[in-house]
C-alpha atoms as a PDB file:
ATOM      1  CA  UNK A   1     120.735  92.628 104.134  1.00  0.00           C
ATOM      2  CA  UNK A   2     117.351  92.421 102.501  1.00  0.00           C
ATOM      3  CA  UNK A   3     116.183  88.804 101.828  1.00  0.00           C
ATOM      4  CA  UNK A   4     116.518  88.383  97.944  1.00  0.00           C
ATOM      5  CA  UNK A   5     115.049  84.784  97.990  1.00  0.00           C
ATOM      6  CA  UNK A   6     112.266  87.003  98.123  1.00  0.00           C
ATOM      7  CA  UNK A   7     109.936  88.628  95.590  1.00  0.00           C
ATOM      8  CA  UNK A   8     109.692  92.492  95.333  1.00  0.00           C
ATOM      9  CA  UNK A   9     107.178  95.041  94.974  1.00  0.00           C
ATOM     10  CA  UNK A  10     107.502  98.703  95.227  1.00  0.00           C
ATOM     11  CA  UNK A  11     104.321 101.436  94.976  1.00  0.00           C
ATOM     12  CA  UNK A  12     106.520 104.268  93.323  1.00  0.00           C
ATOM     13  CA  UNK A  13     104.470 107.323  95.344  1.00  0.00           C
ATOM     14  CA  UNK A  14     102.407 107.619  98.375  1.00  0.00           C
ATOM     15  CA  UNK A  15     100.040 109.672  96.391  1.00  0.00           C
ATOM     16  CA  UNK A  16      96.290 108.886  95.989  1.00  0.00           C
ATOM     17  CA  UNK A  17      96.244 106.454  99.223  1.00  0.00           C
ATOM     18  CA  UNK A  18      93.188 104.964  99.638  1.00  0.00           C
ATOM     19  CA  UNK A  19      90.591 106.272 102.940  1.00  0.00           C
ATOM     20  CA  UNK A  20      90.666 103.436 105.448  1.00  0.00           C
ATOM     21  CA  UNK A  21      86.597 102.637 105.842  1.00  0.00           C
ATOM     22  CA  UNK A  22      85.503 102.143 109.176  1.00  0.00           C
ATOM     23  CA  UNK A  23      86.242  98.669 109.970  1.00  0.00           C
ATOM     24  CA  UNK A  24      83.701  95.860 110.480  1.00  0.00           C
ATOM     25  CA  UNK A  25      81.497  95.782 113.680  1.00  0.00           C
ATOM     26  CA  UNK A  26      84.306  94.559 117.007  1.00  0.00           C
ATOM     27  CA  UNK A  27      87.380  95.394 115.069  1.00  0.00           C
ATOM     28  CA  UNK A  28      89.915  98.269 116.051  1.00  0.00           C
ATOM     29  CA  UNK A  29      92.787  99.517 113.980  1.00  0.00           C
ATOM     30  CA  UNK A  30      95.612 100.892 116.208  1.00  0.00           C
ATOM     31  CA  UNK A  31      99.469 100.618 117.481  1.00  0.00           C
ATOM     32  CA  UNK A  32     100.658  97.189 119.315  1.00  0.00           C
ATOM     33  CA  UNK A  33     100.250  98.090 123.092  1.00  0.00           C
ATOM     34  CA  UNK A  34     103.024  97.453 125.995  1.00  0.00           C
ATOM     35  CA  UNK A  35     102.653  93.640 126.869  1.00  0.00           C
ATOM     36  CA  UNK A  36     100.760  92.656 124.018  1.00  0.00           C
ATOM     37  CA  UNK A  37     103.708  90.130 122.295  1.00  0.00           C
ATOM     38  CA  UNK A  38     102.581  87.386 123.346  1.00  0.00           C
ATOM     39  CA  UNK A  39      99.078  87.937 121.738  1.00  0.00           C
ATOM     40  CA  UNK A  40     101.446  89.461 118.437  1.00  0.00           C
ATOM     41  CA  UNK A  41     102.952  85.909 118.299  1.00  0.00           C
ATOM     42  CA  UNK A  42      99.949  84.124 118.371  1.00  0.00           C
ATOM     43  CA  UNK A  43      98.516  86.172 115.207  1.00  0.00           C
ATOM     44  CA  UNK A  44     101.806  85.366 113.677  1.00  0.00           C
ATOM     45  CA  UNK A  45     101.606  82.109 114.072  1.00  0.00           C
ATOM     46  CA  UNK A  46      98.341  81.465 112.436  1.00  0.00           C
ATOM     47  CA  UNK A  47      99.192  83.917 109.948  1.00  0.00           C
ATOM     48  CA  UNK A  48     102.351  82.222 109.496  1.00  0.00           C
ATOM     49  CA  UNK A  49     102.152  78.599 109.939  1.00  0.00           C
ATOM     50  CA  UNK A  50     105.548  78.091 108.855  1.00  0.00           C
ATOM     51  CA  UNK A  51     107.306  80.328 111.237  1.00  0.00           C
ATOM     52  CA  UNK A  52     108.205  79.635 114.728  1.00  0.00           C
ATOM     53  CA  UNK A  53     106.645  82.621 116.228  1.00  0.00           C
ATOM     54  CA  UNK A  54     106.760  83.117 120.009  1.00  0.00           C
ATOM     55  CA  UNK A  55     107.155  85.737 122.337  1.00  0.00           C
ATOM     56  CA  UNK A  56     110.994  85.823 122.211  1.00  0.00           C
ATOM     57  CA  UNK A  57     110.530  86.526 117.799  1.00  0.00           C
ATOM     58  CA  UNK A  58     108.171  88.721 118.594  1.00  0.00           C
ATOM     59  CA  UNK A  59     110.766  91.206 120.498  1.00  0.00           C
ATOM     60  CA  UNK A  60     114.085  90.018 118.880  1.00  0.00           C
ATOM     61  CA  UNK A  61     112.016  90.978 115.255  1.00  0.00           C
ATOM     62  CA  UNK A  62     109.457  93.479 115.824  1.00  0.00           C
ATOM     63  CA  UNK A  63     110.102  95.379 119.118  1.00  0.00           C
ATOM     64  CA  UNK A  64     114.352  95.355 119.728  1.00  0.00           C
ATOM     65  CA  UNK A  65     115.034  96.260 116.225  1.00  0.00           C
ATOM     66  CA  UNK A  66     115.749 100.139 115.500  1.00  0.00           C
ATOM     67  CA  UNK A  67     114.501  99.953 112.103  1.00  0.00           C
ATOM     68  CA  UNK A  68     111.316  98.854 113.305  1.00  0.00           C
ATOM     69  CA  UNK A  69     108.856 102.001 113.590  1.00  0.00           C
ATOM     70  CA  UNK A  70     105.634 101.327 114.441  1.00  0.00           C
ATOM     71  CA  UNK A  71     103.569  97.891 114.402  1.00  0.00           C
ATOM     72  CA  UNK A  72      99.985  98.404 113.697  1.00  0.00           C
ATOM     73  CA  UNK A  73      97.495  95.792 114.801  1.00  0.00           C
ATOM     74  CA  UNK A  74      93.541  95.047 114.345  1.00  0.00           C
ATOM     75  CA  UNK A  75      91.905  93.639 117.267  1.00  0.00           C
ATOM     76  CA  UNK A  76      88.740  92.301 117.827  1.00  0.00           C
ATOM     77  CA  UNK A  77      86.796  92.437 120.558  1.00  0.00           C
ATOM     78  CA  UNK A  78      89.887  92.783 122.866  1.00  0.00           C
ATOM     79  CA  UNK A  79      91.951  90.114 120.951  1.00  0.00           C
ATOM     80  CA  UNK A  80      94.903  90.977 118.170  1.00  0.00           C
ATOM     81  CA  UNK A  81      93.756  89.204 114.871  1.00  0.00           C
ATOM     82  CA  UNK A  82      95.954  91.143 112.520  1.00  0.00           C
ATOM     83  CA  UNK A  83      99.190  93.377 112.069  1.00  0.00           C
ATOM     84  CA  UNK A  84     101.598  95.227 110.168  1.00  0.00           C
ATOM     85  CA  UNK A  85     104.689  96.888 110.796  1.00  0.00           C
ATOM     86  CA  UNK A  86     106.170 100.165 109.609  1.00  0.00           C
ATOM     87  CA  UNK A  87     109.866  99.479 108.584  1.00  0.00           C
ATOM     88  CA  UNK A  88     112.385 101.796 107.928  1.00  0.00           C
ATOM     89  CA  UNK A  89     116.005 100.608 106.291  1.00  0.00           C
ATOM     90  CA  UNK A  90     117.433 103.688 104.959  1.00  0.00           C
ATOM     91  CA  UNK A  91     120.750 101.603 104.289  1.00  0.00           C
ATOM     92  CA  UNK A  92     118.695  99.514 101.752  1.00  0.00           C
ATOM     93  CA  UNK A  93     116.131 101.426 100.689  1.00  0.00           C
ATOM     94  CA  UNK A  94     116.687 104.866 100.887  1.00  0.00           C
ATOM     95  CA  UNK A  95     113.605 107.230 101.254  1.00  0.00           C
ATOM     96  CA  UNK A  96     111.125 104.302 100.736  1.00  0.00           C
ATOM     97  CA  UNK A  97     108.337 102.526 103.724  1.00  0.00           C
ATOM     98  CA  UNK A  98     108.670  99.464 103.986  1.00  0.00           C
ATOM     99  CA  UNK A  99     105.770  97.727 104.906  1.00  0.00           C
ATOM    100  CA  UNK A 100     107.084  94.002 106.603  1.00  0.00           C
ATOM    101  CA  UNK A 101     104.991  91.225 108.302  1.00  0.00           C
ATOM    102  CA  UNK A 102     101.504  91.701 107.008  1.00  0.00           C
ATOM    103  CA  UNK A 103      99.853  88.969 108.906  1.00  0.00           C
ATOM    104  CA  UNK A 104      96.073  87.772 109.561  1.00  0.00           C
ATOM    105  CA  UNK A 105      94.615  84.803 111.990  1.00  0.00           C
ATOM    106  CA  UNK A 106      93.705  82.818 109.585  1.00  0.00           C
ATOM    107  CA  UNK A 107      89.747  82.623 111.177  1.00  0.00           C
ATOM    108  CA  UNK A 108      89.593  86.741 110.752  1.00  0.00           C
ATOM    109  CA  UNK A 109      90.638  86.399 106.661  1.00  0.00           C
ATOM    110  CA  UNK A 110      88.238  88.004 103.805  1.00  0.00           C
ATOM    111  CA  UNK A 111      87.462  90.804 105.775  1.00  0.00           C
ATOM    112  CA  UNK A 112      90.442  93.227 103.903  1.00  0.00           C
ATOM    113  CA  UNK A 113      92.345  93.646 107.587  1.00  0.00           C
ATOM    114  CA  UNK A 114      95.339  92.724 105.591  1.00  0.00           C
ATOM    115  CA  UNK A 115      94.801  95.607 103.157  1.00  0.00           C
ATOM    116  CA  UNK A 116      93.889  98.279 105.471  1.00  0.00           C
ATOM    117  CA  UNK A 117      96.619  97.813 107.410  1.00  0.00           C
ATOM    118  CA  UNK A 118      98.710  97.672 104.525  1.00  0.00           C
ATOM    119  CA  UNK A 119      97.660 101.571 103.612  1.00  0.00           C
ATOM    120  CA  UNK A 120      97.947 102.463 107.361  1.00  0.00           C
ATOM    121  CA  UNK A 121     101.512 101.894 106.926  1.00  0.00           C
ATOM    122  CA  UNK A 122     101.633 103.370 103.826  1.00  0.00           C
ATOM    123  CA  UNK A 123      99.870 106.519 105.577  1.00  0.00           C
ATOM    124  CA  UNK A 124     102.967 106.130 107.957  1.00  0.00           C
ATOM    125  CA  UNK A 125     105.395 106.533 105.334  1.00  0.00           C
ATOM    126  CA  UNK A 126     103.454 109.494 103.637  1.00  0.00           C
ATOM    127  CA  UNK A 127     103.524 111.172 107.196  1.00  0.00           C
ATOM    128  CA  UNK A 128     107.201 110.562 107.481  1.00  0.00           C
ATOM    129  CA  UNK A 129     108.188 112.614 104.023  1.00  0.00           C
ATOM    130  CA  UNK A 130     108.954 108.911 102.204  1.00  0.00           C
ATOM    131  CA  UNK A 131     109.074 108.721  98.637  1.00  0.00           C
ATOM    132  CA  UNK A 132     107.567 105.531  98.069  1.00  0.00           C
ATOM    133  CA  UNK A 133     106.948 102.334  99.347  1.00  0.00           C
ATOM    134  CA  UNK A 134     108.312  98.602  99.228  1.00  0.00           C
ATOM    135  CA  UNK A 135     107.491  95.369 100.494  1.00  0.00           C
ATOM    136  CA  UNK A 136     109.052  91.549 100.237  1.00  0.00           C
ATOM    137  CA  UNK A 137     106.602  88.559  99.652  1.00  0.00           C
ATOM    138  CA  UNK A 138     106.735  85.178  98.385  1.00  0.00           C
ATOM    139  CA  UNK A 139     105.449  83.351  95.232  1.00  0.00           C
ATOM    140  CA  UNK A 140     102.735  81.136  96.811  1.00  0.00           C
ATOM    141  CA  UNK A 141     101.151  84.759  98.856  1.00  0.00           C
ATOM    142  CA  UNK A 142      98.713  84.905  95.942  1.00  0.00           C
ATOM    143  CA  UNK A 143      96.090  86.531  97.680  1.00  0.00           C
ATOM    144  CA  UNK A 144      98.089  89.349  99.776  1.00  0.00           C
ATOM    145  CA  UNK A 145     100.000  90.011  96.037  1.00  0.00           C
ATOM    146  CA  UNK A 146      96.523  90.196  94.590  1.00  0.00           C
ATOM    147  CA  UNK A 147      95.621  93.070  97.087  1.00  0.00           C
ATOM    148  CA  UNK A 148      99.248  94.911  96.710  1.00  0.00           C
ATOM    149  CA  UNK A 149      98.486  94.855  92.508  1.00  0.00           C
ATOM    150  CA  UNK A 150      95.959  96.442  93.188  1.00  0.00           C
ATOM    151  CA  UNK A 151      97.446  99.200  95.551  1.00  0.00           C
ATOM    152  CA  UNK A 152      99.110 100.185  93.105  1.00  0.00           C
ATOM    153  CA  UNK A 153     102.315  98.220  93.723  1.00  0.00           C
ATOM    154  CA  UNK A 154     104.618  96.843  90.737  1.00  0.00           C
ATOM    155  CA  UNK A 155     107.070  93.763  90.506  1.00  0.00           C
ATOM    156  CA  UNK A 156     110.537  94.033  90.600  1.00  0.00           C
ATOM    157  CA  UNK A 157     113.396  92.124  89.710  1.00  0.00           C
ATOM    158  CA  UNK A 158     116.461  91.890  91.870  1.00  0.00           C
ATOM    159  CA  UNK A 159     117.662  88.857  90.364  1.00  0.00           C
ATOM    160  CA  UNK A 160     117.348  87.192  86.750  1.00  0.00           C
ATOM    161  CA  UNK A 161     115.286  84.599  88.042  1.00  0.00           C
ATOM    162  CA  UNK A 162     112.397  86.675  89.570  1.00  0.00           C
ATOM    163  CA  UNK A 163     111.308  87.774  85.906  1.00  0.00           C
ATOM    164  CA  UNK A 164     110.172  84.439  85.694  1.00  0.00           C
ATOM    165  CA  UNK A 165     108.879  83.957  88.843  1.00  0.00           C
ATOM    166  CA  UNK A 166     106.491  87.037  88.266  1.00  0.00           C
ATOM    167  CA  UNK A 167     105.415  85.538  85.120  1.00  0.00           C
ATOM    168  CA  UNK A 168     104.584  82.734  87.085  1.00  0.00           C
ATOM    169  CA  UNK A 169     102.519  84.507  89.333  1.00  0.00           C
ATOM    170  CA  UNK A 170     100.739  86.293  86.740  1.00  0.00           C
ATOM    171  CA  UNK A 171      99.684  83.341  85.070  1.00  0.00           C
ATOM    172  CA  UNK A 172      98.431  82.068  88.662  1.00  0.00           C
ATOM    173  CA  UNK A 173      96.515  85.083  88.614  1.00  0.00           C
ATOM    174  CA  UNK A 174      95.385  85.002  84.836  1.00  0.00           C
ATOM    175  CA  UNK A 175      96.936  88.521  84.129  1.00  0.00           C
ATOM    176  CA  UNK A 176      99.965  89.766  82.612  1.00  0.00           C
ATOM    177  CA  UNK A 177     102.281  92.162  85.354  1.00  0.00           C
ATOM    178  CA  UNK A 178     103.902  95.105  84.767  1.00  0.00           C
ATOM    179  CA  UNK A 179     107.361  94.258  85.880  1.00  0.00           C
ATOM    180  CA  UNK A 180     110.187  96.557  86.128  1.00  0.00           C
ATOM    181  CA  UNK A 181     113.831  95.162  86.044  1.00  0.00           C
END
């Protein structure tokens, strides 16, 4: 069951995807490796400070799971900084990506790893024959929502109260939001 404490976004095409640039000097884009969870938690957990991410997460949520495609990391020089992971929940969202735990170490931000992995998996779902693409987030993520805005990806309410909490957000961000309901 999706988590509708949650806000919503969905990019209604995988047309028009941005190129990925060559990343910055030391950083690699590619697929989490065999025994690299441990490092995955780690990420996760400075990502995610308010998470209990471990090694045990890591496989129970990202690797064990068969909706879980693919999860796509950055490393740098040898280390995992940043990920994302292609999701695939045909019982909830039916022909849509769904892009799920967009993390960065918090000492490897401002460097758009969060973005570009963010169109890798939206390359994912293009390859795949998906429609379109969703993602979950939460109010206070005002600087990943920032960069999906300006993927292309538009609010959605699931509940009554999430109109507001978009307004909300768009007054954080000192714009008004397309929101569909």
């Amino acid at each position: 069951m999706p988590d509708i404490t949650q806000l919503f976004m969905r990019r209604p095409h995988l047309d028009d995807l941005p190129a990925i640039p060559d990343l910055p000097a030391g950083y690699e884009m590619r697929v989490l490796r065999d025994s690299e969870e441990q490092m995955l938690a780690e990420v996760l957990a400075a990502a995610f400070p308010d998470y209990p991410w471990d090694f045990d997460k890591v496989c129970r949520d990202l690797r064990d799971p068969d909706d879980i495609e693919t999860v796509y990391v950055i490393a740098h020089e040898g280390k995992l900084v940043a990920t994302a992971t292609a999701r695939y929940v045909p019982d909830w969202y039916p022909d849509s990506q769904y892009v799920h735990w967009v993390g960065v170490h918090s000492e490897h931000r401002g460097k758009q790893l969060g973005k570009w992995l963010t169109v890798r998996v939206m390359e994912h779902g293009r390859e795949a024959g998906r429609r379109d693409v969703v993602l979950e987030t939460d109010d206070f993520r005002i600087p990943a929502i920032k960069v999906y805005l300006n993927l292309g990806y538009i609010p959605e309410c699931r509940r009554d109260v999430d109109e507001e909490r978009w307004r909300a957000v768009g007054e954080v961000l000192g714009r008004s939001l397309q929101i569909n309901r």
